[in-house]
C-alpha atoms as a PDB file:
ATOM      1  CA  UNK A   1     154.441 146.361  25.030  1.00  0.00           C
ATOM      2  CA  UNK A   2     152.656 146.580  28.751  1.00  0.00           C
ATOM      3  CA  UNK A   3     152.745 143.457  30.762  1.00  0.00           C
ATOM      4  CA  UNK A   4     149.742 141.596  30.076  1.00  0.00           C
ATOM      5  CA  UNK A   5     149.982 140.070  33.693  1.00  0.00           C
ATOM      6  CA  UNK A   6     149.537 143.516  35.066  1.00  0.00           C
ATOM      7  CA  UNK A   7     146.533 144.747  32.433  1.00  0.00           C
ATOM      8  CA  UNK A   8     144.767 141.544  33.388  1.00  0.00           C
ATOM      9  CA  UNK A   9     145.195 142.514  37.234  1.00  0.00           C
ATOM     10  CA  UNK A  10     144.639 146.116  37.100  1.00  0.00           C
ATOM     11  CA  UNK A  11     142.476 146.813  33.669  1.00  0.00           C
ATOM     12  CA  UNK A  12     141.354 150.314  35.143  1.00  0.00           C
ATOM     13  CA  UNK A  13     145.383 151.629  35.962  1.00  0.00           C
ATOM     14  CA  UNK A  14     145.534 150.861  31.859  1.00  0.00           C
ATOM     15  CA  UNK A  15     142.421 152.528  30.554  1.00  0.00           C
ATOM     16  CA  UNK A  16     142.640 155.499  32.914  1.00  0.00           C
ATOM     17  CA  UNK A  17     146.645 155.832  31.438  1.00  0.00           C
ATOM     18  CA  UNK A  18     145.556 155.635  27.663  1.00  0.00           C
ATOM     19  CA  UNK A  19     142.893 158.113  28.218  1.00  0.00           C
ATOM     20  CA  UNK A  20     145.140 160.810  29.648  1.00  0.00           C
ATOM     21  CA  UNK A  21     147.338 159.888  26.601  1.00  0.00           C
ATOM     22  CA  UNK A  22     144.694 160.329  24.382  1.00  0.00           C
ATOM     23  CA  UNK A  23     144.581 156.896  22.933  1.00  0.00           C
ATOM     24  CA  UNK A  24     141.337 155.261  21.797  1.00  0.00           C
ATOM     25  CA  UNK A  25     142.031 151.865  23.062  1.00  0.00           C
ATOM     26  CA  UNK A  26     139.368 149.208  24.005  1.00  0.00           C
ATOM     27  CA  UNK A  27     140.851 147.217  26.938  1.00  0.00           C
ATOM     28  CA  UNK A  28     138.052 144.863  27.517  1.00  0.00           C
ATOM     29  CA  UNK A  29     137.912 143.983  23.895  1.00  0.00           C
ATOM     30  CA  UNK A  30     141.796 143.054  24.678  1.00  0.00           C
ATOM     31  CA  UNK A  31     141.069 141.068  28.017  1.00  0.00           C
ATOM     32  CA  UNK A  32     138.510 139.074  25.963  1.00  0.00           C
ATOM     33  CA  UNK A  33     140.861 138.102  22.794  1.00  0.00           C
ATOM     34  CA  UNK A  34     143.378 137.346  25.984  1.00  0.00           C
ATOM     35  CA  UNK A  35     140.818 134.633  27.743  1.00  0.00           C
ATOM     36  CA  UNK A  36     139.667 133.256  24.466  1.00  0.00           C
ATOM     37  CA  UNK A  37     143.396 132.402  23.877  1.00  0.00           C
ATOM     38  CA  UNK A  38     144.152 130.982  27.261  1.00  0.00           C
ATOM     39  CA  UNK A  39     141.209 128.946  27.136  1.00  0.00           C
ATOM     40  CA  UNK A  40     141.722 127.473  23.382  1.00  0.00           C
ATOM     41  CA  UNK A  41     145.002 126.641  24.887  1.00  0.00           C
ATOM     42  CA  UNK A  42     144.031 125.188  27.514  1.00  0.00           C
ATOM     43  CA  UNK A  43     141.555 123.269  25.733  1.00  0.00           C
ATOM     44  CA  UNK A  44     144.452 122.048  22.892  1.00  0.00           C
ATOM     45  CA  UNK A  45     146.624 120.751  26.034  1.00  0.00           C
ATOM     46  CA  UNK A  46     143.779 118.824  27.276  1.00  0.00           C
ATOM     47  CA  UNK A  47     143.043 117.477  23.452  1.00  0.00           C
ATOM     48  CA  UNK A  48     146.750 116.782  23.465  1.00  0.00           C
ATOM     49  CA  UNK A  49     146.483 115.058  26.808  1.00  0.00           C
ATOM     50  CA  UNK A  50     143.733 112.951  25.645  1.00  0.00           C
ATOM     51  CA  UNK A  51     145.406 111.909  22.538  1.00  0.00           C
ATOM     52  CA  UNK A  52     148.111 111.005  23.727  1.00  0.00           C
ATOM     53  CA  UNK A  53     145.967 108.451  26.223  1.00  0.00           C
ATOM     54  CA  UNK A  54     144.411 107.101  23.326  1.00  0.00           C
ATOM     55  CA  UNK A  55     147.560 106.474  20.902  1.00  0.00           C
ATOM     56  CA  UNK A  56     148.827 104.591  23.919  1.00  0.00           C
ATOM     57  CA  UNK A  57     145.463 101.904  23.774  1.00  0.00           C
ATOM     58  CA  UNK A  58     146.305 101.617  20.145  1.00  0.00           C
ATOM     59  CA  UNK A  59     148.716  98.791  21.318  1.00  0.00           C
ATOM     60  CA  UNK A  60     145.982  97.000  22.841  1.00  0.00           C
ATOM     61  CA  UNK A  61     143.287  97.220  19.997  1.00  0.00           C
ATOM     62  CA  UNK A  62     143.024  94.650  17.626  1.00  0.00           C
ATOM     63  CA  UNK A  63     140.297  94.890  14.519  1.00  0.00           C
ATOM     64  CA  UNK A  64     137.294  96.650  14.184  1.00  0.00           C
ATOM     65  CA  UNK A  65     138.051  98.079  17.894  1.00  0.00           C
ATOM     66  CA  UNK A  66     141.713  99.060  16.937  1.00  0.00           C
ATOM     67  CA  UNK A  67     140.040 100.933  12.996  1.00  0.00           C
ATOM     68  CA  UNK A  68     137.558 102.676  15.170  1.00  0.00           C
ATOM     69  CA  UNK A  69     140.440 104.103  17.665  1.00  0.00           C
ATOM     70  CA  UNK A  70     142.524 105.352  14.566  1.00  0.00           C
ATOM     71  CA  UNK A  71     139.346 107.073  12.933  1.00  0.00           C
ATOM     72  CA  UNK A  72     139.188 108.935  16.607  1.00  0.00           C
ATOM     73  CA  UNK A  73     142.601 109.530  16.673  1.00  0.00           C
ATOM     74  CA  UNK A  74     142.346 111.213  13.524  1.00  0.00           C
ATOM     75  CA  UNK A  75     139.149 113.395  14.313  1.00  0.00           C
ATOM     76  CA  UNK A  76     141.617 114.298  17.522  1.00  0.00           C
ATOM     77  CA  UNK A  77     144.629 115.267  15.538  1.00  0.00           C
ATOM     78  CA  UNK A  78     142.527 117.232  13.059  1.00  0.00           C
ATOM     79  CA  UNK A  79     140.868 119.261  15.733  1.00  0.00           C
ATOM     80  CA  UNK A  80     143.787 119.988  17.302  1.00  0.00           C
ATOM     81  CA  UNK A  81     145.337 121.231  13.998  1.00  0.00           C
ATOM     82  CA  UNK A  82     142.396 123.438  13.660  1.00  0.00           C
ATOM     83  CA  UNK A  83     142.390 124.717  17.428  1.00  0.00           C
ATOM     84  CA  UNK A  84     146.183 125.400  16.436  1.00  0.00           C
ATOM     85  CA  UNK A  85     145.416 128.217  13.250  1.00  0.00           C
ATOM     86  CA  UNK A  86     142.804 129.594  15.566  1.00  0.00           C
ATOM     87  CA  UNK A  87     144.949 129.764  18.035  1.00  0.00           C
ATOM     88  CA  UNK A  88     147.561 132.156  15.573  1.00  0.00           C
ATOM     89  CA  UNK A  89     144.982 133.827  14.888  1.00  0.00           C
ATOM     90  CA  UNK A  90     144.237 134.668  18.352  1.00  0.00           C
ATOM     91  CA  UNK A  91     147.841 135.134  19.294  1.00  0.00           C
ATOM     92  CA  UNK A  92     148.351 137.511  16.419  1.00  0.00           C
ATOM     93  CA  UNK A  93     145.038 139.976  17.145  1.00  0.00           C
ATOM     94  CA  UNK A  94     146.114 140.244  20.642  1.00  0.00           C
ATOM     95  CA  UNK A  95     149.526 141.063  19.610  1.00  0.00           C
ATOM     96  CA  UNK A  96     148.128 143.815  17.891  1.00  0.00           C
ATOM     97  CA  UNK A  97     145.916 144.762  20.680  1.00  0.00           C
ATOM     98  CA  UNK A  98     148.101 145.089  23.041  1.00  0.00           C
ATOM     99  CA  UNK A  99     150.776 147.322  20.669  1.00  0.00           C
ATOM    100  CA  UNK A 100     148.186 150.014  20.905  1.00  0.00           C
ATOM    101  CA  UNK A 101     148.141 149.908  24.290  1.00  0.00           C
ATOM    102  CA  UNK A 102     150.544 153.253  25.903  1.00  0.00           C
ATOM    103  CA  UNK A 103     152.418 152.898  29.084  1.00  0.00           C
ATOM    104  CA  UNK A 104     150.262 154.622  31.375  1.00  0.00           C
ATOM    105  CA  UNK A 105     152.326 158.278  32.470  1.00  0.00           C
ATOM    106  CA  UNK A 106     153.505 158.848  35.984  1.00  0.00           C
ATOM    107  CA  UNK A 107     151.043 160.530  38.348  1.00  0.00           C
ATOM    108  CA  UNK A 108     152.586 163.435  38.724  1.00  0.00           C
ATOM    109  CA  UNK A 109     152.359 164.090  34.937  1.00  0.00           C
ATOM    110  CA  UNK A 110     149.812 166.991  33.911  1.00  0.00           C
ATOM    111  CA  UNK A 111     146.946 165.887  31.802  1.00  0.00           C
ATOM    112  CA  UNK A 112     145.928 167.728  28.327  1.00  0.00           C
ATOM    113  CA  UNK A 113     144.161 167.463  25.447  1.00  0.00           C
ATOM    114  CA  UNK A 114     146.961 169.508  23.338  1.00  0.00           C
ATOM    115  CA  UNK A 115     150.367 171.886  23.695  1.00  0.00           C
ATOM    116  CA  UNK A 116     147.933 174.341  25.237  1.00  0.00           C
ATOM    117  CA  UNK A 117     147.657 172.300  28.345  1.00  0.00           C
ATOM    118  CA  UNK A 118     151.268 171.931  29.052  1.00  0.00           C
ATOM    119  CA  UNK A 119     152.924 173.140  32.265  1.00  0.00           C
ATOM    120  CA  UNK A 120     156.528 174.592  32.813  1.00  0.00           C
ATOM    121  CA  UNK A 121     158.610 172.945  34.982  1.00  0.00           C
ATOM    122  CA  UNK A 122     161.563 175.249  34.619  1.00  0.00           C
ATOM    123  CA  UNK A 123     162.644 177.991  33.054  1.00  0.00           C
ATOM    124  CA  UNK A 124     166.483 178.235  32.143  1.00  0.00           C
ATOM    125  CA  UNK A 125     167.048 181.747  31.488  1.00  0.00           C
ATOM    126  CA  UNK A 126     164.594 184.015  29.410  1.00  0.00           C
ATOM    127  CA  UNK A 127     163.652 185.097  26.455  1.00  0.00           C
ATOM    128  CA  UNK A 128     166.054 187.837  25.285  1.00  0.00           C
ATOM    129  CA  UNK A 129     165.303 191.361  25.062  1.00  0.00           C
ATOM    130  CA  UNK A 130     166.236 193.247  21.869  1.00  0.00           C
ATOM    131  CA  UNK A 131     166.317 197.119  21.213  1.00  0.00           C
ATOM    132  CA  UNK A 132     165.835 196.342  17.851  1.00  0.00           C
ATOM    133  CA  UNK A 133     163.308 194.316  15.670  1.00  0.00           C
ATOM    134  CA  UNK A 134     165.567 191.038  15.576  1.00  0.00           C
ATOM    135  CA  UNK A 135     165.203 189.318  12.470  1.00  0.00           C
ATOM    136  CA  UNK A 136     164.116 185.340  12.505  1.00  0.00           C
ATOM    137  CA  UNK A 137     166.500 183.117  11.187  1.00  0.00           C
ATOM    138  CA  UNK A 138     165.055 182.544   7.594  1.00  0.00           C
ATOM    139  CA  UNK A 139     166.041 186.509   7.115  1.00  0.00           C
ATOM    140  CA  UNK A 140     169.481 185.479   9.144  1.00  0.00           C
ATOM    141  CA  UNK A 141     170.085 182.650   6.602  1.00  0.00           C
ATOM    142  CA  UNK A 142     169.616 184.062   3.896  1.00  0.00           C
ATOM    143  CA  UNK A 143     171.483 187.130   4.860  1.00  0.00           C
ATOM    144  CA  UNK A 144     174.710 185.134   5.271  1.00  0.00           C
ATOM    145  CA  UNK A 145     174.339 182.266   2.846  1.00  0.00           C
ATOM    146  CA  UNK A 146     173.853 180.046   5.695  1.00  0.00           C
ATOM    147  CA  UNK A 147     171.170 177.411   3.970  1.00  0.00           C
ATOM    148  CA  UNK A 148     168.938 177.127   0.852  1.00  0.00           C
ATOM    149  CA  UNK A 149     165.537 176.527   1.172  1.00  0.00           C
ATOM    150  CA  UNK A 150     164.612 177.163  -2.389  1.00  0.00           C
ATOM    151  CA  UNK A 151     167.293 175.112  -4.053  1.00  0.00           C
ATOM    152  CA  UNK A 152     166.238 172.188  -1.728  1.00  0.00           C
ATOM    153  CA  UNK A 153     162.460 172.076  -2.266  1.00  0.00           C
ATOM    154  CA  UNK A 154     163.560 172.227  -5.897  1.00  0.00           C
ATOM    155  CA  UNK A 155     165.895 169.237  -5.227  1.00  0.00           C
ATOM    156  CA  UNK A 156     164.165 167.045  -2.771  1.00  0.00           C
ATOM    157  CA  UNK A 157     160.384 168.518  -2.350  1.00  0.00           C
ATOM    158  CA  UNK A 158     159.000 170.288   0.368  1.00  0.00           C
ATOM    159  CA  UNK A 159     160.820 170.932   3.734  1.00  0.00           C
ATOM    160  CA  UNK A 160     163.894 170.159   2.173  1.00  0.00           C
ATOM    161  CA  UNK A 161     166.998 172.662   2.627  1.00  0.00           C
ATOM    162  CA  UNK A 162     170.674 172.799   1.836  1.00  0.00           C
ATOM    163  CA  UNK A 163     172.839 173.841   4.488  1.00  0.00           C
ATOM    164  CA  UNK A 164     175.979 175.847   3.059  1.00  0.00           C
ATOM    165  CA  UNK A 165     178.743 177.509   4.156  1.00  0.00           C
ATOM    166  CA  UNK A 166     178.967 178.760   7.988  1.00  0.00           C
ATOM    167  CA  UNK A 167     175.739 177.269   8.378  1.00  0.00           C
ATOM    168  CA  UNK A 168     176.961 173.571   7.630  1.00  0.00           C
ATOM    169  CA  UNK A 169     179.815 174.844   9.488  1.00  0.00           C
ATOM    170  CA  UNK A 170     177.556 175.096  12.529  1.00  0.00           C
ATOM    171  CA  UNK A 171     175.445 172.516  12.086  1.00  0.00           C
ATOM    172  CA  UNK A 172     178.634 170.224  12.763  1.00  0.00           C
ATOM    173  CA  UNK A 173     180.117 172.246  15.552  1.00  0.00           C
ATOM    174  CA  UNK A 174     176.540 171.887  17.473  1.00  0.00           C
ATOM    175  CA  UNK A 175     176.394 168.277  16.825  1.00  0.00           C
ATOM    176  CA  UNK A 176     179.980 168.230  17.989  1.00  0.00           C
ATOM    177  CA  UNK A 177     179.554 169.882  21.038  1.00  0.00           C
ATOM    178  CA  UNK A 178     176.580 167.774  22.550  1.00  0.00           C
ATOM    179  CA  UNK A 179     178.261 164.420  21.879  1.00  0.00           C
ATOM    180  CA  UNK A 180     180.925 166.217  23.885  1.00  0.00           C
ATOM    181  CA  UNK A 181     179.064 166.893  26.440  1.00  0.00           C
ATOM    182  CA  UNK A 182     177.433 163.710  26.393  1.00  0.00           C
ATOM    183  CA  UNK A 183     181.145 161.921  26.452  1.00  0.00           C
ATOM    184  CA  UNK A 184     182.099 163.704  29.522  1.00  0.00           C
ATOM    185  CA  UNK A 185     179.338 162.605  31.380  1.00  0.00           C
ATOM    186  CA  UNK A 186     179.859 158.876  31.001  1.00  0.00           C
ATOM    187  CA  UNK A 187     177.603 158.651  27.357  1.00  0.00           C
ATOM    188  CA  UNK A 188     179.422 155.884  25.009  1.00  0.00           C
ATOM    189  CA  UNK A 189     179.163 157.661  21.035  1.00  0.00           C
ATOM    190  CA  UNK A 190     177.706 155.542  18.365  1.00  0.00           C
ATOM    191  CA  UNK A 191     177.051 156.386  14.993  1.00  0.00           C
ATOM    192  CA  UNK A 192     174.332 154.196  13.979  1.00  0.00           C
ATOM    193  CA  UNK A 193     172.709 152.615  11.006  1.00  0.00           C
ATOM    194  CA  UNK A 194     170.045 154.826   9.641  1.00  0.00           C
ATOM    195  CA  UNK A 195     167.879 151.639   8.442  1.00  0.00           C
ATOM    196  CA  UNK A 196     166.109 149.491  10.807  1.00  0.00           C
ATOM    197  CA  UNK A 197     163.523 146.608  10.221  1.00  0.00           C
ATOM    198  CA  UNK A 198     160.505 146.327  11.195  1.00  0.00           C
ATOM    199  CA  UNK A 199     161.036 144.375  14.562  1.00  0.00           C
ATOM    200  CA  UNK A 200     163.202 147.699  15.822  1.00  0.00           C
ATOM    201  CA  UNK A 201     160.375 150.154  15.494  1.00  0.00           C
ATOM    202  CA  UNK A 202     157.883 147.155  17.063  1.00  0.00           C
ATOM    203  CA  UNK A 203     160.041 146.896  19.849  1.00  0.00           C
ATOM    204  CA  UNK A 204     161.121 150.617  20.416  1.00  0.00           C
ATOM    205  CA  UNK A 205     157.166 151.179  20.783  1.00  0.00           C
ATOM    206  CA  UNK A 206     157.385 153.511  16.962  1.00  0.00           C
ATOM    207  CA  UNK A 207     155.233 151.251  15.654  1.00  0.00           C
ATOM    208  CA  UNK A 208     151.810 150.441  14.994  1.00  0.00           C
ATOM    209  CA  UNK A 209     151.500 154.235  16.237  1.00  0.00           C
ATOM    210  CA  UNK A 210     153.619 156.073  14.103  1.00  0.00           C
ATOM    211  CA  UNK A 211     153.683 153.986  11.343  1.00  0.00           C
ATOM    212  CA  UNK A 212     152.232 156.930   8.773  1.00  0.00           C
ATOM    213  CA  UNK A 213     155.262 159.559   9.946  1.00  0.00           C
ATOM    214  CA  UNK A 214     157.547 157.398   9.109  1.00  0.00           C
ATOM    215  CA  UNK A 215     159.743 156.419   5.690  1.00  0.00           C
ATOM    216  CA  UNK A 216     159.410 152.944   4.464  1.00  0.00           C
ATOM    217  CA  UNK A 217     162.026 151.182   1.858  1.00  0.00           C
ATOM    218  CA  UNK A 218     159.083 148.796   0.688  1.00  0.00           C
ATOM    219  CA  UNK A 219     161.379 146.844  -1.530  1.00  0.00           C
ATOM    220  CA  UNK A 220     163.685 145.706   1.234  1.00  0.00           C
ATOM    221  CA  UNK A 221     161.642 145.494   4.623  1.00  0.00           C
ATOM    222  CA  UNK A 222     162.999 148.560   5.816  1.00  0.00           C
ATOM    223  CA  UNK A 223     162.899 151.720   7.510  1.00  0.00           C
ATOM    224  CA  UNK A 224     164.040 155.163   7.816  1.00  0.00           C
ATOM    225  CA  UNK A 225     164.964 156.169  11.464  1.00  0.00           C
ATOM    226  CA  UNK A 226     163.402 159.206  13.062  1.00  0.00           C
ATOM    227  CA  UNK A 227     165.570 159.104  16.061  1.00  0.00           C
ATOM    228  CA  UNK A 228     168.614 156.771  16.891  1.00  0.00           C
ATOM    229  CA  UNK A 229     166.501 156.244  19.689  1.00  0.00           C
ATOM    230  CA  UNK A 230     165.154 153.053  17.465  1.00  0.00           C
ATOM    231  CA  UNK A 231     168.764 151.769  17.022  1.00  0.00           C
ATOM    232  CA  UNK A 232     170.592 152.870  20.046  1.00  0.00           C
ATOM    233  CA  UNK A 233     167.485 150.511  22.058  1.00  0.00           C
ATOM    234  CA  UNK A 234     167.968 147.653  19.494  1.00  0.00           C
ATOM    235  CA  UNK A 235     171.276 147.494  19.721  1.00  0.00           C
ATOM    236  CA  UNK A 236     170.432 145.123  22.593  1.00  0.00           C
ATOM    237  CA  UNK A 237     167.379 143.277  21.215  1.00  0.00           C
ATOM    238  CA  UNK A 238     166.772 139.997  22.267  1.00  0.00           C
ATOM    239  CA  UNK A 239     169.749 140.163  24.771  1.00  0.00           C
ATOM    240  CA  UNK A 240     169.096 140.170  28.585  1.00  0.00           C
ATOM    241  CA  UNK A 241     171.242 142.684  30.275  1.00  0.00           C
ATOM    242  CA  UNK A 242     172.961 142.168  33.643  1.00  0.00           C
ATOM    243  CA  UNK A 243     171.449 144.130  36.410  1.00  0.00           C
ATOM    244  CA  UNK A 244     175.570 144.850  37.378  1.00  0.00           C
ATOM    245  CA  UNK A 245     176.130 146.487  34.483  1.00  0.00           C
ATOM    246  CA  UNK A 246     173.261 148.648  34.612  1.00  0.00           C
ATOM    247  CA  UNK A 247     172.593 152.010  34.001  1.00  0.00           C
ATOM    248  CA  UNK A 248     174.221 151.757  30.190  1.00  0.00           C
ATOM    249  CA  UNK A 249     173.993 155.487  29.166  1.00  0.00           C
ATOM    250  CA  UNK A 250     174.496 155.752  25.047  1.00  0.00           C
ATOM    251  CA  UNK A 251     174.530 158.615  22.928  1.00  0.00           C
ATOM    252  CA  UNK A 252     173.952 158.477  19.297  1.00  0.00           C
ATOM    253  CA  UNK A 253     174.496 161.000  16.213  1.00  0.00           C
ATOM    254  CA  UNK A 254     172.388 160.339  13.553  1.00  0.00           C
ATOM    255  CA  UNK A 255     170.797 161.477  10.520  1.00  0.00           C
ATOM    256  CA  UNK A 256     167.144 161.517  11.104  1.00  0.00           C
ATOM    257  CA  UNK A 257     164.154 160.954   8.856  1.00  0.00           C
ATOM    258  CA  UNK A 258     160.284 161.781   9.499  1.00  0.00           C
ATOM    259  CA  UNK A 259     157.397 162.388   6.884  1.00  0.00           C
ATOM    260  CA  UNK A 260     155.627 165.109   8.736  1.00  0.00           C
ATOM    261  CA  UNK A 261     152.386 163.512   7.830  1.00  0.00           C
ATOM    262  CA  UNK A 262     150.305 165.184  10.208  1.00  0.00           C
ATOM    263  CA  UNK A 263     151.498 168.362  10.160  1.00  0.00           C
ATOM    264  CA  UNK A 264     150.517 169.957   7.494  1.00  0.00           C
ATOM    265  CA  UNK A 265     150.182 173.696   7.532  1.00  0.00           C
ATOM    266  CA  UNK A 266     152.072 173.860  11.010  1.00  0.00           C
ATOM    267  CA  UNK A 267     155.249 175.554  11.072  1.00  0.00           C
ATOM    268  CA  UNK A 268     156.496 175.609   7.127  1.00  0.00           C
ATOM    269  CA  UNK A 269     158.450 178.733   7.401  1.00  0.00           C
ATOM    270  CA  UNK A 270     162.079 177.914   7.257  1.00  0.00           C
ATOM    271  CA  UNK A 271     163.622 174.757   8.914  1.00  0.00           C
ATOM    272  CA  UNK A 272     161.007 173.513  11.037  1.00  0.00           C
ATOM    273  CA  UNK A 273     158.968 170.179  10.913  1.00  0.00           C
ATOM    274  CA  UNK A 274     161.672 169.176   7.956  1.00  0.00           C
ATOM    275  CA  UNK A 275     162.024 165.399   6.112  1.00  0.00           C
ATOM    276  CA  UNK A 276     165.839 165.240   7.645  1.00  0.00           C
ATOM    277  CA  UNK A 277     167.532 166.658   9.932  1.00  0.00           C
ATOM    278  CA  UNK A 278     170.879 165.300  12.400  1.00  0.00           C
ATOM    279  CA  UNK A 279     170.356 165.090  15.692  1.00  0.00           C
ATOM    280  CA  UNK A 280     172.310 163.671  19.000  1.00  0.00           C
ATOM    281  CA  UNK A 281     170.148 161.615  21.184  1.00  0.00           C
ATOM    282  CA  UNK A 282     170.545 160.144  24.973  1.00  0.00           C
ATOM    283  CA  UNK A 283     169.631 156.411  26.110  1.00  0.00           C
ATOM    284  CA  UNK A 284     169.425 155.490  29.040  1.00  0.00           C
ATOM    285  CA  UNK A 285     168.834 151.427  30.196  1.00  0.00           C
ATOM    286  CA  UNK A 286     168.453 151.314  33.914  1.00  0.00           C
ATOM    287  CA  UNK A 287     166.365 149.018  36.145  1.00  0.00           C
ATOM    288  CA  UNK A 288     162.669 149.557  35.907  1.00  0.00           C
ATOM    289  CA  UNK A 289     161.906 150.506  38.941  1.00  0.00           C
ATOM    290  CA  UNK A 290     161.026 154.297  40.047  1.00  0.00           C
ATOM    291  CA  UNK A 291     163.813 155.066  42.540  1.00  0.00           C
ATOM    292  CA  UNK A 292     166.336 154.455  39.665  1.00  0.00           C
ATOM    293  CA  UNK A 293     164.082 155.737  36.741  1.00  0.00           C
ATOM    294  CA  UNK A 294     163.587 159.370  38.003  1.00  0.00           C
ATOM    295  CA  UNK A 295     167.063 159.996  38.702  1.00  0.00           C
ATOM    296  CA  UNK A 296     167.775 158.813  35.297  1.00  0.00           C
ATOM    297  CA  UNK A 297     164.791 161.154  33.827  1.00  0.00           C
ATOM    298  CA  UNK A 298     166.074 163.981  35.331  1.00  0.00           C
ATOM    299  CA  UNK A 299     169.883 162.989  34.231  1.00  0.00           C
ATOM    300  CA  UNK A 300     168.802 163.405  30.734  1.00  0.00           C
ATOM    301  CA  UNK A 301     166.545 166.692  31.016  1.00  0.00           C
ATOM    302  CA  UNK A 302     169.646 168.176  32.959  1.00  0.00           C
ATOM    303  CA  UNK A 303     171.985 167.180  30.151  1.00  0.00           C
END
């Protein structure tokens, strides 16, 4: 969630920032809901104020003076009560406000509408070149046993798969070999639950957005991870971390989970866009500031 101190001083920085994210996000409607709470609250503290003023007369009242204070002390208490739901109310729709509200991108970041907008930055290698018609890896797989597609739609719906043999084999070995990497350069290994609540995804910014791609347990609470991003960031929730013992640099290999919802018709041929997949993932908690974030950025995309 954005800073509301810094949307309230800079409301343009935030709408220009959702824009070139392509968020629909009304940030006046969200600096009004804000005022209309400070000012109820205000207003209750002054009521509060006030009431206490007048419990302290009460002393001093005797008869029909002191029955006429405790019918306005009433009136007080039971306005304040009500300026206290509205004020949940409040609280709670600019809550959800300001969840919608992206962290604007850096400027140097290119701005798009979709994937045919996006710049290279680098290019690591090339494309091979093959004096034959390679084959793409559905033909591969099935030509050495390497994973079932059929068997696994048949088993667990679409973009579902077994992996068998040499291909399970490798599956591992990859896995293997990036937390290895990882290790070596300083990454601590977790293993992590795959099951989160809903205060993880709040906090790791998953949710409200992606709320629809992702697998809910509706009987317990809970949800399905779709990176260990959600629990390798919540394993410090609601802890303050020591500026000395920043940058913590995590690594986390995890079974993954994501309902595709909005990809239908995009890339069903063979494993792509599947329900589950494993996948090693990097964290990195540093200070926020953008001498120590961009070193950190480009730690990870050289990893």
């Amino acid at each position: 969630m954005v800073d509301i101190r810094k949307l309230r001083a800079n409301p343009q920085y935030f709408k220009d920032g959702a824009r070139k994210k392509g968020f629909d996000v009304d940030i006046d409607e969200v600096l009004k809901v804000d005022e209309q709470r400070r000012s109820l609250q205000a207003s209750i503290d002054e009521r509060k104020k006030q009431l206490g003023q007048k419990s302290a007369l009460m002393k001093k009242r005797t008869g029909d003076d002191k029955n006429a204070l405790q019918v306005e002390l009433k009136d007080f208490s039971r306005a304040i009560k009500d300026d206290e739901v509205r004020l949940r109310e409040l609280g709670t729709r600019l809550e959800e406000l300001m969840l919608s509200i992206p962290n604007p991108p850096m400027d140097d970041v290119p701005e798009g509408k979709d994937e045919s907008n996006n710049v290279e930055i680098r290019r690591v290698k090339g494309p091979p070149k093959f004096s034959f018609k390679p084959k793409d890896h559905v033909e591969l797989g099935q030509m050495h046993r390497l994973f079932d597609i059929e068997r696994g739609v048949k088993t667990a719906g679409t973009r579902s798969y077994f992996l068998m043999g040499d291909g399970a084999l490798l599956e591992n070995a990859i896995m293997r070999y990036a937390l290895d990497v990882l290790v070596e350069r300083g990454y601590i290994p977790f293993s992590t639950p795959f099951i989160v609540k809903e205060e993880c995804m709040v906090g790791t910014g998953f949710f409200p957005v992606g709320r629809e791609d992702t697998y809910e347990i509706e009987k317990d609470g809970l949800f399905l991870i779709g990176t260990s991003e959600v629990t390798l960031v919540s394993f410090h929730m609601d802890e303050i971390l020591q500026e000395d013992d920043l940058p913590v640099r995590y690594a986390g290999l995890t079974t993954c989970f994501r309902r595709e919802a909005g990809s239908y018709g995009k890339d069903i041929r063979g494993l792509y866009r599947v329900h589950q997949f494993q996948k090693v993932e990097q964290v990195v908690i540093c200070r926020a500031d953008y001498d120590e974030m961009n070193p950190r950025h480009e730690e990870l995309l050289s990893n």
